[in-house]
C-alpha atoms as a PDB file:
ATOM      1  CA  UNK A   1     122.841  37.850  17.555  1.00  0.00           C
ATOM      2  CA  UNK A   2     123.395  38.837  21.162  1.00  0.00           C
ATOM      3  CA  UNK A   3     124.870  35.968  23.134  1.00  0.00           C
ATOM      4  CA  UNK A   4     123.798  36.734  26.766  1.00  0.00           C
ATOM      5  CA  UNK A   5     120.792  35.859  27.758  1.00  0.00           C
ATOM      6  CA  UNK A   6     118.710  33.667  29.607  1.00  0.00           C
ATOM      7  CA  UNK A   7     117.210  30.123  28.840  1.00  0.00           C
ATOM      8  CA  UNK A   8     112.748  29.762  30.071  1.00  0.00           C
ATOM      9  CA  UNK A   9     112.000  26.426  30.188  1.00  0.00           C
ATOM     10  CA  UNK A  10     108.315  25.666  30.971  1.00  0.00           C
ATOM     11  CA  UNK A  11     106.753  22.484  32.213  1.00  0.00           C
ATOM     12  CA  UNK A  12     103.126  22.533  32.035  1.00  0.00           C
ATOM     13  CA  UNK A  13     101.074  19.764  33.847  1.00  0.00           C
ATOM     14  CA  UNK A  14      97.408  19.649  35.201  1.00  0.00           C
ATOM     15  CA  UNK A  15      99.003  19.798  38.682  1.00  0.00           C
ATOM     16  CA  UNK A  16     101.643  22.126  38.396  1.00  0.00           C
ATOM     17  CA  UNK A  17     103.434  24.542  36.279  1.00  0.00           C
ATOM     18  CA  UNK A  18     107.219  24.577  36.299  1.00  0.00           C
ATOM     19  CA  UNK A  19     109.514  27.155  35.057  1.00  0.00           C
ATOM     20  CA  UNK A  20     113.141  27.584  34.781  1.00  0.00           C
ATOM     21  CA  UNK A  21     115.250  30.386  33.673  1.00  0.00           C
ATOM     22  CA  UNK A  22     119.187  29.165  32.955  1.00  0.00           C
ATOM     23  CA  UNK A  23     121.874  31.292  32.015  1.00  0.00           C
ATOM     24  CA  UNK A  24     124.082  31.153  28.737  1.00  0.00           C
ATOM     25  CA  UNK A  25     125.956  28.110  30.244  1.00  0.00           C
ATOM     26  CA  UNK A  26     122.885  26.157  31.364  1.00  0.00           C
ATOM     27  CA  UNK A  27     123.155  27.047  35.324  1.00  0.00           C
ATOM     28  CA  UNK A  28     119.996  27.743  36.661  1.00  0.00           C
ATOM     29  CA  UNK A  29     119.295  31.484  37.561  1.00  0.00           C
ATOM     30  CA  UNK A  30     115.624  30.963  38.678  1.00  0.00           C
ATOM     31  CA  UNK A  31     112.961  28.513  39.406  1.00  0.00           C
ATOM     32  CA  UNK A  32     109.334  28.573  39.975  1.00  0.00           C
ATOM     33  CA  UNK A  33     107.148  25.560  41.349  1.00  0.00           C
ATOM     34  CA  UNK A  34     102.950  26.064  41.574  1.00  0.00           C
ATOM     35  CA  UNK A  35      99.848  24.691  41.223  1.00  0.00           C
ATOM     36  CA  UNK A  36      98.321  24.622  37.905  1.00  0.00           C
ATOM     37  CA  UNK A  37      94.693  24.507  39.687  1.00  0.00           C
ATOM     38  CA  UNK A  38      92.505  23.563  36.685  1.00  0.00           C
ATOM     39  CA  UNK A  39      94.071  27.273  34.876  1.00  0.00           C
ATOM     40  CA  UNK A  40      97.017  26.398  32.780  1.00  0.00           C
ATOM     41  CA  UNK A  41      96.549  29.571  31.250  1.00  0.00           C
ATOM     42  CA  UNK A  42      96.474  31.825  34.009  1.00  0.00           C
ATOM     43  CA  UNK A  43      99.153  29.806  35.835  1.00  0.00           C
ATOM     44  CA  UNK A  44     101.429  30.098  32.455  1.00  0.00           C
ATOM     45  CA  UNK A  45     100.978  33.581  32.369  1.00  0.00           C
ATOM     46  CA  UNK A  46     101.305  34.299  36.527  1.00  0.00           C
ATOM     47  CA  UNK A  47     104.663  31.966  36.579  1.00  0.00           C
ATOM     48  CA  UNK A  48     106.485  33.942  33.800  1.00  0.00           C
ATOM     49  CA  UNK A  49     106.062  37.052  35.241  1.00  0.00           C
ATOM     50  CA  UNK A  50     106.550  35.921  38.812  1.00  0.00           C
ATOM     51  CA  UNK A  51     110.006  33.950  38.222  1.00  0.00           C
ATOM     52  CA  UNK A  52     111.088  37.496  36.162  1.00  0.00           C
ATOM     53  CA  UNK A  53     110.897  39.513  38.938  1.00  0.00           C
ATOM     54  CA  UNK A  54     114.194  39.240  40.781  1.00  0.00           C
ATOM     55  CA  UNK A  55     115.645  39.491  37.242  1.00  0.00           C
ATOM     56  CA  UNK A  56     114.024  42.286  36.232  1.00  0.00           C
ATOM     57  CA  UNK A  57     112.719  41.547  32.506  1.00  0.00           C
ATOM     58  CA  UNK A  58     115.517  39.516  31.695  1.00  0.00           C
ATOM     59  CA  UNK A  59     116.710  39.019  28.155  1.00  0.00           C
ATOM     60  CA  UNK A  60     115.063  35.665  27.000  1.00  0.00           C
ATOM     61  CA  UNK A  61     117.005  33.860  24.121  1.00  0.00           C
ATOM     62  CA  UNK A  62     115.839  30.815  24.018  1.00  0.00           C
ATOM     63  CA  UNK A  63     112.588  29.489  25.151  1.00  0.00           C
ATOM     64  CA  UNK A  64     111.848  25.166  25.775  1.00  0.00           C
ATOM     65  CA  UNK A  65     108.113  23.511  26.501  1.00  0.00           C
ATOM     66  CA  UNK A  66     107.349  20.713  27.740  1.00  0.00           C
ATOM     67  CA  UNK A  67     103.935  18.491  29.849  1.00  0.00           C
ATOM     68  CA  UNK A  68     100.876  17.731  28.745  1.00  0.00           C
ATOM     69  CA  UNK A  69     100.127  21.385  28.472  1.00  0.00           C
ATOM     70  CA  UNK A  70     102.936  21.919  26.187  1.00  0.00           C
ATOM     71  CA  UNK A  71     101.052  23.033  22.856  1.00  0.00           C
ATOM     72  CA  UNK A  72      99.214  25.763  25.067  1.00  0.00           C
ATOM     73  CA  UNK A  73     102.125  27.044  26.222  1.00  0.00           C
ATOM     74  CA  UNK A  74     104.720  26.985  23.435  1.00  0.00           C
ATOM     75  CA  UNK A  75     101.618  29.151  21.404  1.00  0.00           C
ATOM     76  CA  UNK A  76     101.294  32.024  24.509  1.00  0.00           C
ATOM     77  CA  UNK A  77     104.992  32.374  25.126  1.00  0.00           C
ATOM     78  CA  UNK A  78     106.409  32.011  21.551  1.00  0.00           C
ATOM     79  CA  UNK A  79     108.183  28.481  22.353  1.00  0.00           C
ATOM     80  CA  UNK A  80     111.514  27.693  20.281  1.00  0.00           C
ATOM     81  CA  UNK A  81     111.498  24.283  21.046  1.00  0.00           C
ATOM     82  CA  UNK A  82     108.252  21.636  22.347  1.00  0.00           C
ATOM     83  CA  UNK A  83     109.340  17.844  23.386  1.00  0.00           C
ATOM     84  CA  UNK A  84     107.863  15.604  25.071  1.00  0.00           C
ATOM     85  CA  UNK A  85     108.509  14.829  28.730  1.00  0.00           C
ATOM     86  CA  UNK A  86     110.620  11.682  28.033  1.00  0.00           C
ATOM     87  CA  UNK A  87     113.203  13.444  26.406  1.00  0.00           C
ATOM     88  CA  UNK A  88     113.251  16.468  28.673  1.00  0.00           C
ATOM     89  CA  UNK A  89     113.180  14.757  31.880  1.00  0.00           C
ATOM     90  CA  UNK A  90     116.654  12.206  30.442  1.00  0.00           C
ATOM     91  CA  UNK A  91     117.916  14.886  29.425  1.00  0.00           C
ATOM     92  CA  UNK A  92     118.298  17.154  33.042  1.00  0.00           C
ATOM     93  CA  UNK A  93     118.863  13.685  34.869  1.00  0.00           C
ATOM     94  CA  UNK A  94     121.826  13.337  32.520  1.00  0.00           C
ATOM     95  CA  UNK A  95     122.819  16.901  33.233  1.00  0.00           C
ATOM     96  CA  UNK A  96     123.552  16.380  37.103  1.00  0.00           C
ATOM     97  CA  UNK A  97     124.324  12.648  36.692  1.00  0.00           C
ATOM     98  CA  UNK A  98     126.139  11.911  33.230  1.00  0.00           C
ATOM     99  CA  UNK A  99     125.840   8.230  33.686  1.00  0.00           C
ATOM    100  CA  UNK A 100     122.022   7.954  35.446  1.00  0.00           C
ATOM    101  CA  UNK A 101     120.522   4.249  33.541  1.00  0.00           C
ATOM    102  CA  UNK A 102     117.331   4.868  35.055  1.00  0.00           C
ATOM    103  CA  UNK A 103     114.845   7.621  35.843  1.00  0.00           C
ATOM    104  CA  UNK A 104     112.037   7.090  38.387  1.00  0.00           C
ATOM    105  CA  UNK A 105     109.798  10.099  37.729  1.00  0.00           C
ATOM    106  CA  UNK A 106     106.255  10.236  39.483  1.00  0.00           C
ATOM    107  CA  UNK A 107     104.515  13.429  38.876  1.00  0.00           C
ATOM    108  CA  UNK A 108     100.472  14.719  40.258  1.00  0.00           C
ATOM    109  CA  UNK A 109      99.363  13.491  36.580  1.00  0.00           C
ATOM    110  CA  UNK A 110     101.020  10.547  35.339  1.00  0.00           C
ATOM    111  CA  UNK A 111     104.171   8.422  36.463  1.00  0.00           C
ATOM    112  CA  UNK A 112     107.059   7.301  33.924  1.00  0.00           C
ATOM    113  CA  UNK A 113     110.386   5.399  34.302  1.00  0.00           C
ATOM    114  CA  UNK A 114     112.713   5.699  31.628  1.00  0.00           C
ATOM    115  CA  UNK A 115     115.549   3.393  30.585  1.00  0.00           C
ATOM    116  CA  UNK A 116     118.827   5.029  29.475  1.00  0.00           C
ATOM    117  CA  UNK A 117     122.016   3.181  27.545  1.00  0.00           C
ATOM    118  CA  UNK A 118     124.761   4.740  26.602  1.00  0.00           C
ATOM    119  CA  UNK A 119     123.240   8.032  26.960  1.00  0.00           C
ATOM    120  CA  UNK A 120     120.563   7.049  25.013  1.00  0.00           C
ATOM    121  CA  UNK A 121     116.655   6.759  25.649  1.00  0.00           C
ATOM    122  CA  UNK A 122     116.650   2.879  25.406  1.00  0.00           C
ATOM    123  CA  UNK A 123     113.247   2.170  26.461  1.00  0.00           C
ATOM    124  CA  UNK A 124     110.642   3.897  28.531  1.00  0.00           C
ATOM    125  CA  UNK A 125     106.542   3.723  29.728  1.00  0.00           C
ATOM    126  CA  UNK A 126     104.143   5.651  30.831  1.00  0.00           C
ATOM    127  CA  UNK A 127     101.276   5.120  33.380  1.00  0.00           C
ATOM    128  CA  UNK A 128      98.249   8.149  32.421  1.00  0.00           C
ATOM    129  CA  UNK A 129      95.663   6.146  33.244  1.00  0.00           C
ATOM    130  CA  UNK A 130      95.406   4.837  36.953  1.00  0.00           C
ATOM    131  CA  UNK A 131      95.834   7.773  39.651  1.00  0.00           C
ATOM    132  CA  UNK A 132      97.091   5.668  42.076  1.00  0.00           C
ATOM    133  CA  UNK A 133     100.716   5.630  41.061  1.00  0.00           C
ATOM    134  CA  UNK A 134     100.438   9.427  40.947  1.00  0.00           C
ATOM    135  CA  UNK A 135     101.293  12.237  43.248  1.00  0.00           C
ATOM    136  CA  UNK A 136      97.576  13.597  43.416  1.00  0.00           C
ATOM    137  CA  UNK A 137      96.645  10.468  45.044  1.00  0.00           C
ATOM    138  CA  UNK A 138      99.090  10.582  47.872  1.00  0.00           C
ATOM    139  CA  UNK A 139      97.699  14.555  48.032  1.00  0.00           C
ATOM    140  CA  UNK A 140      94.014  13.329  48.429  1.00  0.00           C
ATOM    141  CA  UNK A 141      94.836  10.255  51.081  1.00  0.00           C
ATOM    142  CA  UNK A 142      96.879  13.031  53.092  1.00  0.00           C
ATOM    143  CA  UNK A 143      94.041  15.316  52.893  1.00  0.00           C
ATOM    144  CA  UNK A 144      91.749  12.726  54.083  1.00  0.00           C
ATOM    145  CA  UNK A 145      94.148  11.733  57.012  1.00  0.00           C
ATOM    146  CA  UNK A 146      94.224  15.359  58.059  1.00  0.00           C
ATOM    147  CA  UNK A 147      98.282  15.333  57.932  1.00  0.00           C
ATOM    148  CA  UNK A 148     100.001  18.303  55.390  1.00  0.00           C
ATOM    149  CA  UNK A 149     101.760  16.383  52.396  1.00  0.00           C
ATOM    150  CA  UNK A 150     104.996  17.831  53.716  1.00  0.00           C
ATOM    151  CA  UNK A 151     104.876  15.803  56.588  1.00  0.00           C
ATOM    152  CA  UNK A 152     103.302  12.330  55.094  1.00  0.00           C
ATOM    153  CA  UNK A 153     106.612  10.890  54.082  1.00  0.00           C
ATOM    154  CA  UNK A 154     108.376  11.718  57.627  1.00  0.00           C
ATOM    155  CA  UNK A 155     105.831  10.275  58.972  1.00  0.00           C
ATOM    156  CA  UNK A 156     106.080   7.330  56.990  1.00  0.00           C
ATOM    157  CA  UNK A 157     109.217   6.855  58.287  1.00  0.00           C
ATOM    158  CA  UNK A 158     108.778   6.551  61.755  1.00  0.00           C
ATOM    159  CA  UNK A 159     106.513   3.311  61.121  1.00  0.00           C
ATOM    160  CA  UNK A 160     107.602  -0.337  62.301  1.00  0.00           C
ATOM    161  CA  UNK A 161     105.426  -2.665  60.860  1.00  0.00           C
ATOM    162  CA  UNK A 162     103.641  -0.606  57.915  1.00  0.00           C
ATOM    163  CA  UNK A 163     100.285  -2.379  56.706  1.00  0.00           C
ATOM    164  CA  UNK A 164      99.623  -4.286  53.243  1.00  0.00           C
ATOM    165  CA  UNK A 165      97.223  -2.320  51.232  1.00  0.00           C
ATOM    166  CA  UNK A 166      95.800  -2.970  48.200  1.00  0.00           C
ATOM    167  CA  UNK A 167      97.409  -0.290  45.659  1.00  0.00           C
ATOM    168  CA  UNK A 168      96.382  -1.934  41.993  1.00  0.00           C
ATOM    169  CA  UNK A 169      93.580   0.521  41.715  1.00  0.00           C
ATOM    170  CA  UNK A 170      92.953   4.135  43.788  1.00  0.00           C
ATOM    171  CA  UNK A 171      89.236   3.099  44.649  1.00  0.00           C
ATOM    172  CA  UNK A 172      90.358  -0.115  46.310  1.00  0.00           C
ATOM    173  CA  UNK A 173      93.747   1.813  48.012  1.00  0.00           C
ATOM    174  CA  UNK A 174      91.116   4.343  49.699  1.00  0.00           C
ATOM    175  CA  UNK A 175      88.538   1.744  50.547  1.00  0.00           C
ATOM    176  CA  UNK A 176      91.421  -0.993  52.153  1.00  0.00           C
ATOM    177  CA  UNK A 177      92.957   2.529  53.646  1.00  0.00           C
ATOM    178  CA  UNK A 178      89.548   3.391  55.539  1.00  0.00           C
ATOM    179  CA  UNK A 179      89.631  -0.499  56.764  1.00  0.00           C
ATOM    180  CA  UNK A 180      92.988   0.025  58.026  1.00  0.00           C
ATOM    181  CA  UNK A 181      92.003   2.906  59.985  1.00  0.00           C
ATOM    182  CA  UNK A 182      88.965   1.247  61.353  1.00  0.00           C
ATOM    183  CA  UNK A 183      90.945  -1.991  62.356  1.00  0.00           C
ATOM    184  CA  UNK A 184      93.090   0.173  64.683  1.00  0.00           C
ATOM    185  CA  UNK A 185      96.251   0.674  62.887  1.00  0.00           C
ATOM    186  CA  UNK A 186      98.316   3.463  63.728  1.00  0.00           C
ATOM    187  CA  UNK A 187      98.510   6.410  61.166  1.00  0.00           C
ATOM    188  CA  UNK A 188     102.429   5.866  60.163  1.00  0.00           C
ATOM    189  CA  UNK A 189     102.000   2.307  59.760  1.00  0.00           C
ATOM    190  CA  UNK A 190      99.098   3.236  57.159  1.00  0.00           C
ATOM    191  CA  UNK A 191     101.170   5.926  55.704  1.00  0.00           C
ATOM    192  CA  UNK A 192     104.048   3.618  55.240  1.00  0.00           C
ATOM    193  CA  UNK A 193     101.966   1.309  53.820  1.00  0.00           C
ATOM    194  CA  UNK A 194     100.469   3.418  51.557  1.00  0.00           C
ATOM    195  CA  UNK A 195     104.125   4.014  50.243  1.00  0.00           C
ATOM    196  CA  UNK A 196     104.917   0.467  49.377  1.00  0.00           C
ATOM    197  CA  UNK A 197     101.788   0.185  47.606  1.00  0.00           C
ATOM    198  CA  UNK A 198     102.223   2.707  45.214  1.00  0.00           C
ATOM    199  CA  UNK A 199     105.812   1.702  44.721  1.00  0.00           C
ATOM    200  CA  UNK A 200     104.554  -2.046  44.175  1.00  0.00           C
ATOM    201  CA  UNK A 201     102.391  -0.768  41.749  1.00  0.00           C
ATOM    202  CA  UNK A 202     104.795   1.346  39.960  1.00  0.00           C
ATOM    203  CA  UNK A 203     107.180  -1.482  39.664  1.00  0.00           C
ATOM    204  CA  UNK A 204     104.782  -4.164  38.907  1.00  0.00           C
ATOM    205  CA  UNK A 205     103.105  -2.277  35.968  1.00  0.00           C
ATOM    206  CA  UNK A 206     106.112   0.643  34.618  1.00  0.00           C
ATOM    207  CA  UNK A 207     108.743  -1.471  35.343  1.00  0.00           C
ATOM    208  CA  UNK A 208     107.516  -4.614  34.622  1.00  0.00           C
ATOM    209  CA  UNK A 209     110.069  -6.750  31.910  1.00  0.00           C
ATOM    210  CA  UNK A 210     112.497  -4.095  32.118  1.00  0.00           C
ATOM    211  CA  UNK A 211     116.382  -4.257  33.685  1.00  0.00           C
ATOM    212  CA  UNK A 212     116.603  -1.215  36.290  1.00  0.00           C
ATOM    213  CA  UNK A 213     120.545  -0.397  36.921  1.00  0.00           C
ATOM    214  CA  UNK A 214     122.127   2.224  39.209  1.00  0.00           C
ATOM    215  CA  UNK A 215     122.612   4.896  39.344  1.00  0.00           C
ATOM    216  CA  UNK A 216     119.030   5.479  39.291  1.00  0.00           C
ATOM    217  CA  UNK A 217     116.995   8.809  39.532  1.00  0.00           C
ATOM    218  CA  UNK A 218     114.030   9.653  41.581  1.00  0.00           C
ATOM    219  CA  UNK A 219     112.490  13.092  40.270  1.00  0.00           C
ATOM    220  CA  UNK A 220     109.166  14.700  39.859  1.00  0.00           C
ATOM    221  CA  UNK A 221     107.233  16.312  43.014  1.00  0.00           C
ATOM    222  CA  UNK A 222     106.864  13.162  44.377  1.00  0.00           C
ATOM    223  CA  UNK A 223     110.497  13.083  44.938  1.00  0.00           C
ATOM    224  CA  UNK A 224     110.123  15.269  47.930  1.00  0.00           C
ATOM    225  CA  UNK A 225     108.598  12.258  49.802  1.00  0.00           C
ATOM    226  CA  UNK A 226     110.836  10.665  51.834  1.00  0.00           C
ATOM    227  CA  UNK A 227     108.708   7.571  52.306  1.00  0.00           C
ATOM    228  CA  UNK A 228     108.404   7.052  48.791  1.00  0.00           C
ATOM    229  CA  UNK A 229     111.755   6.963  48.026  1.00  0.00           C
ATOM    230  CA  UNK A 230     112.462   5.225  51.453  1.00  0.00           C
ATOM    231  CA  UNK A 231     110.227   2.136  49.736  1.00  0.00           C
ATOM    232  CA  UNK A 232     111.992   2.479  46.145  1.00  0.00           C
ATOM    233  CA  UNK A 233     114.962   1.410  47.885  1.00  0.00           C
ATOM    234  CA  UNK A 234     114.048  -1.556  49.812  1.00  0.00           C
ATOM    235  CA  UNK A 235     111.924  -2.718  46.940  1.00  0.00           C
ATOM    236  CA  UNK A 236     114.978  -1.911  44.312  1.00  0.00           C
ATOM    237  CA  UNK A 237     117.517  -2.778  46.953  1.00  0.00           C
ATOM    238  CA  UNK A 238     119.361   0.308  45.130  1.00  0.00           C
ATOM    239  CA  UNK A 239     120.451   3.622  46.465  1.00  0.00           C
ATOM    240  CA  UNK A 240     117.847   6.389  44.812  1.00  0.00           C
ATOM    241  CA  UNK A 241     119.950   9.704  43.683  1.00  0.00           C
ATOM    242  CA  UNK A 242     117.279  12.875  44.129  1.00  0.00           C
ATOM    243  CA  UNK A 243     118.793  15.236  42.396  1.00  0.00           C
ATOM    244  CA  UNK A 244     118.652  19.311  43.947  1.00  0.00           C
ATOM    245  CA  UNK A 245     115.902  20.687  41.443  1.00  0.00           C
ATOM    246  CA  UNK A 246     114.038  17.111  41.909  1.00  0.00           C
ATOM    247  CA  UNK A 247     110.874  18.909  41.206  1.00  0.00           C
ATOM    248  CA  UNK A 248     111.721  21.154  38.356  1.00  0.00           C
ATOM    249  CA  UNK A 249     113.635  18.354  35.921  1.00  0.00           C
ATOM    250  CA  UNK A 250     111.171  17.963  32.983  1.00  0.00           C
ATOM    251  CA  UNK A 251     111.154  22.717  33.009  1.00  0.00           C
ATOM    252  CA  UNK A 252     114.806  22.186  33.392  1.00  0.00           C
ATOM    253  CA  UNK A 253     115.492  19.505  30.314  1.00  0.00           C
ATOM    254  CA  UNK A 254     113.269  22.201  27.913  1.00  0.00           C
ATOM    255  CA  UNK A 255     115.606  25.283  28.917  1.00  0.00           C
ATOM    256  CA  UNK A 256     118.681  23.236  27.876  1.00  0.00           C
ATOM    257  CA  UNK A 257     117.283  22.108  24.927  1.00  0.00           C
ATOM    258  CA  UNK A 258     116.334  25.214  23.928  1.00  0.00           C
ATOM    259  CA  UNK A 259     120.233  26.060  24.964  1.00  0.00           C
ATOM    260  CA  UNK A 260     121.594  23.168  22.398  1.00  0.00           C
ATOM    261  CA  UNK A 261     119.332  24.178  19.570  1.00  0.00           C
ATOM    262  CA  UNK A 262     120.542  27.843  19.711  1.00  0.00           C
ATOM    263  CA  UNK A 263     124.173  27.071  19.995  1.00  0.00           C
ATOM    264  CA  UNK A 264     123.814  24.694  16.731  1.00  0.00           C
ATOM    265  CA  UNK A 265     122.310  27.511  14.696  1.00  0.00           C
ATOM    266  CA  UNK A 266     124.438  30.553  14.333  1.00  0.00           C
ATOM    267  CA  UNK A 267     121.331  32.141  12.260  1.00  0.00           C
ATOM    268  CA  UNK A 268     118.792  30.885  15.216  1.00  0.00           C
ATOM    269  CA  UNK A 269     116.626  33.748  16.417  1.00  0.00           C
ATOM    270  CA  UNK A 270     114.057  33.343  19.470  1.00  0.00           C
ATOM    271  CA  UNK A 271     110.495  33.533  18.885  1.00  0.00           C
ATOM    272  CA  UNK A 272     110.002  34.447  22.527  1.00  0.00           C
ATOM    273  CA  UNK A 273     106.345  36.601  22.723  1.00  0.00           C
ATOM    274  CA  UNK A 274     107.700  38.996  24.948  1.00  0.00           C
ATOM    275  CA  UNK A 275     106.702  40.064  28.188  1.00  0.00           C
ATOM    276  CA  UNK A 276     103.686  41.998  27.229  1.00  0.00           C
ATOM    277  CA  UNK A 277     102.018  39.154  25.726  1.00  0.00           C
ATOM    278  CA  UNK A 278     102.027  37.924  29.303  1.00  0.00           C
ATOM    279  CA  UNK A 279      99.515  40.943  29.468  1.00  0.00           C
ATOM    280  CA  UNK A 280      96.418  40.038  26.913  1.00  0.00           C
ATOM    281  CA  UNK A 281      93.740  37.803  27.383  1.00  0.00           C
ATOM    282  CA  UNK A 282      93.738  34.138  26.380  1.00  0.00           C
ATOM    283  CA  UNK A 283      91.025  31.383  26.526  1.00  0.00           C
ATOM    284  CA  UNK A 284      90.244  27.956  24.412  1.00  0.00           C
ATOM    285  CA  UNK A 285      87.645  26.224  23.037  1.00  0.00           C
ATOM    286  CA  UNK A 286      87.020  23.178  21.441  1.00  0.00           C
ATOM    287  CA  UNK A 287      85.222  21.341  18.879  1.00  0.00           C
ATOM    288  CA  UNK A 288      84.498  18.157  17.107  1.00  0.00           C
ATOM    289  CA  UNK A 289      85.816  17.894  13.394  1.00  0.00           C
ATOM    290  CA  UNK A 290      83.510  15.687  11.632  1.00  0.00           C
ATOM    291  CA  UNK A 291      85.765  15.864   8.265  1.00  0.00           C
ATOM    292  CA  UNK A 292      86.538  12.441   7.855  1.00  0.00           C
ATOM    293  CA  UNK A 293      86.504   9.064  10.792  1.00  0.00           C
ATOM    294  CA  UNK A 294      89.137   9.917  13.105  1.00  0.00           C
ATOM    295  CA  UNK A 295      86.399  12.449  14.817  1.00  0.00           C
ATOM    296  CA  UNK A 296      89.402  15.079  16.288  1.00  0.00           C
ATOM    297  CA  UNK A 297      88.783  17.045  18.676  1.00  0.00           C
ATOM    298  CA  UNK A 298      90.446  20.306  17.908  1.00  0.00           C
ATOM    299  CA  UNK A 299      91.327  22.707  20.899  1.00  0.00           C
ATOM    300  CA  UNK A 300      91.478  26.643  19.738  1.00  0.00           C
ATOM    301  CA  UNK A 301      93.148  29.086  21.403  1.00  0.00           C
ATOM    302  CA  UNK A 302      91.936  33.096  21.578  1.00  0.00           C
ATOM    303  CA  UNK A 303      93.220  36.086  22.038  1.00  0.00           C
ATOM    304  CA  UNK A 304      91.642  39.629  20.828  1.00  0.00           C
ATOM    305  CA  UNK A 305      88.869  37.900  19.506  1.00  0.00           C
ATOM    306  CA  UNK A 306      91.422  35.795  16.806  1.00  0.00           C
ATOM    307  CA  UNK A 307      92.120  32.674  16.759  1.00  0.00           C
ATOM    308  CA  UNK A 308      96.198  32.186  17.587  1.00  0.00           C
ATOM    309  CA  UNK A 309      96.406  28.665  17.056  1.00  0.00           C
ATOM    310  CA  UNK A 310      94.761  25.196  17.027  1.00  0.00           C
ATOM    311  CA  UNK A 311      95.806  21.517  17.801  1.00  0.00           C
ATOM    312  CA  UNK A 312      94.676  18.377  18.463  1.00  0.00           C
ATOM    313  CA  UNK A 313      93.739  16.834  14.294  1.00  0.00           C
ATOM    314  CA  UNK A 314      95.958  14.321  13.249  1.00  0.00           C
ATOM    315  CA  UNK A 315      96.527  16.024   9.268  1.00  0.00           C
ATOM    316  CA  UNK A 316      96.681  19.181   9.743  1.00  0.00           C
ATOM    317  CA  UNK A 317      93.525  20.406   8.080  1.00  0.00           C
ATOM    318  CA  UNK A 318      93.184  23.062  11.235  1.00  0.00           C
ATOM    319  CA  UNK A 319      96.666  23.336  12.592  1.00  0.00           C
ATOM    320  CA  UNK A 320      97.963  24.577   9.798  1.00  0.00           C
ATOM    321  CA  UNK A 321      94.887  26.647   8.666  1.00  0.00           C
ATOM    322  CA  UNK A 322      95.552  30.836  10.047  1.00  0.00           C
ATOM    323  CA  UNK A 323      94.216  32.779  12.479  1.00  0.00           C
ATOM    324  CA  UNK A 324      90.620  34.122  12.136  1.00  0.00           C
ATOM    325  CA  UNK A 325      88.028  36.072  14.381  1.00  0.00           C
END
């Protein structure tokens, strides 16, 4: 079993794709940050061949998944390992800061805090069903404001008196936001406003009943605003660590995963695709499985015209079942 190598780690969201590639000793080589843009597929398949490049077809020994997207993904590229982003994200905080008791992470799907103690996942939550915690919501408001996302939490930032705005619900965030505007407010006062919001919300809902300690960790692509964090720590009166590969954390966890699992299994053998599977043509499809009451809705994935692989049914009936045209 050859022993050099690199470590993929993918992170597959509906907003963006994140890969990793570590070396044998879990130091990151390469990373690659885009927009998913509705194609997980075709993003999956662009990102691992554009973050191979430089590298020049490395020698993959170990391959981690990880997002929403994660059964998609760990089919196409051959995954070794697929967790969920709890564990992943814990475990890259813990890699930079061995003894981080909280994780702030706010992604463009979903937002999540996570309790560590001891080194252990204590306690965690997850918010995947209001967008206005989330980092597409900030993308929209900038949009609407005219101002590029890179600049909304600078911007932020240079506000004195930032506004109150209703942030319980992104309907009623827009709407006070559009008030605001009207009234006369400036935009960084709005901006900055729109930062405490979300960070009220996130607080009052994810973090609601639970004891946040330092050092805490801000990470996800929402880490990159500087307003945002700017807010966690007057609301938190903390200091918020970003870590360097902020963005990249939950790609980053899956590679060393991956990493631990192949140096605990001196038989272990990667069941990395390949590059040229990075060549054929996928697509999905779904469909309703009327077999007994839960009603599952079972997504398929294709390639040349066979069925790879199927998920979704809670026993199995069509996961386990093989591939057919």
């Amino acid at each position: 079993m050859r022993s050099d190598g690199y470590y993929l780690g993918i992170d597959i969201g509906s907003v963006s794709t994140n890969l990793i590639l570590t070396d044998k000793n879990g130091n990151i080589s390469a990373k690659l940050y885009k927009r998913t843009c509705g194609q997980p597929i075709q993003s999956l398949v662009q990102g691992v061949n554009e973050i191979v490049l430089g590298l020049g077809c490395p020698n993959i020994i170990g391959v981690g998944v990880t997002g929403s997207g994660r059964e998609l993904a760990g089919v196409i590229v051959g995954a070794d390992i697929v967790k969920n982003e709890i564990t992943t994200h814990a475990i890259a905080a813990q890699s930079f800061i061995p003894d981080v008791r909280t994780i702030l992470e706010i992604g463009g799907q979903d937002s999540k805090i996570i309790i560590l103690r001891k080194g252990i996942v204590y306690d965690f939550a997850m918010n995947t069903v209001c967008a206005a915690g989330t980092g597409s919501f900030l993308d929209r408001q900038a949009a609407r404001l005219g101002l590029p996302i890179e600049e909304f939490g600078d911007l932020a930032l240079q506000s004195s008196s930032p506004v109150r705005i209703a942030g319980r619900c992104a309907v009623f965030a827009e709407s006070d936001m559009i008030h605001k505007q009207q009234a006369g407010h400036s935009k960084e006062d709005i901006v900055s406003g729109l930062c405490e919001a979300l960070v009220r919300n996130y607080l009052s809902n994810l973090a609601k009943g639970k004891d946040i300690f330092e050092p805490v960790v801000f990470q996800g692509g929402v880490a990159a605003n500087t307003g945002i964090a700017a807010a966690f720590e007057r609301a938190l009166d903390m200091k918020i660590i970003i870590p360097e590969h902020y963005e990249v954390m939950g790609a980053y966890g899956a590679a060393l995963i991956a990493r631990q699992r192949r140096m605990s299994d001196s038989s272990f053998e990667t069941r990395f695709t390949g590059f040229e599977a990075m060549k054929r043509s996928y697509s999905t499809r779904s469909k309703d499985c009327d077999g007994c009451a839960g009603m599952c809705e079972i997504v398929e994935l294709i390639s040349d015209g066979l069925v790879q692989a199927r998920w979704g049914d809670r026993c199995g009936k069509w996961s386990f079942s093989k591939a057919e045209r």
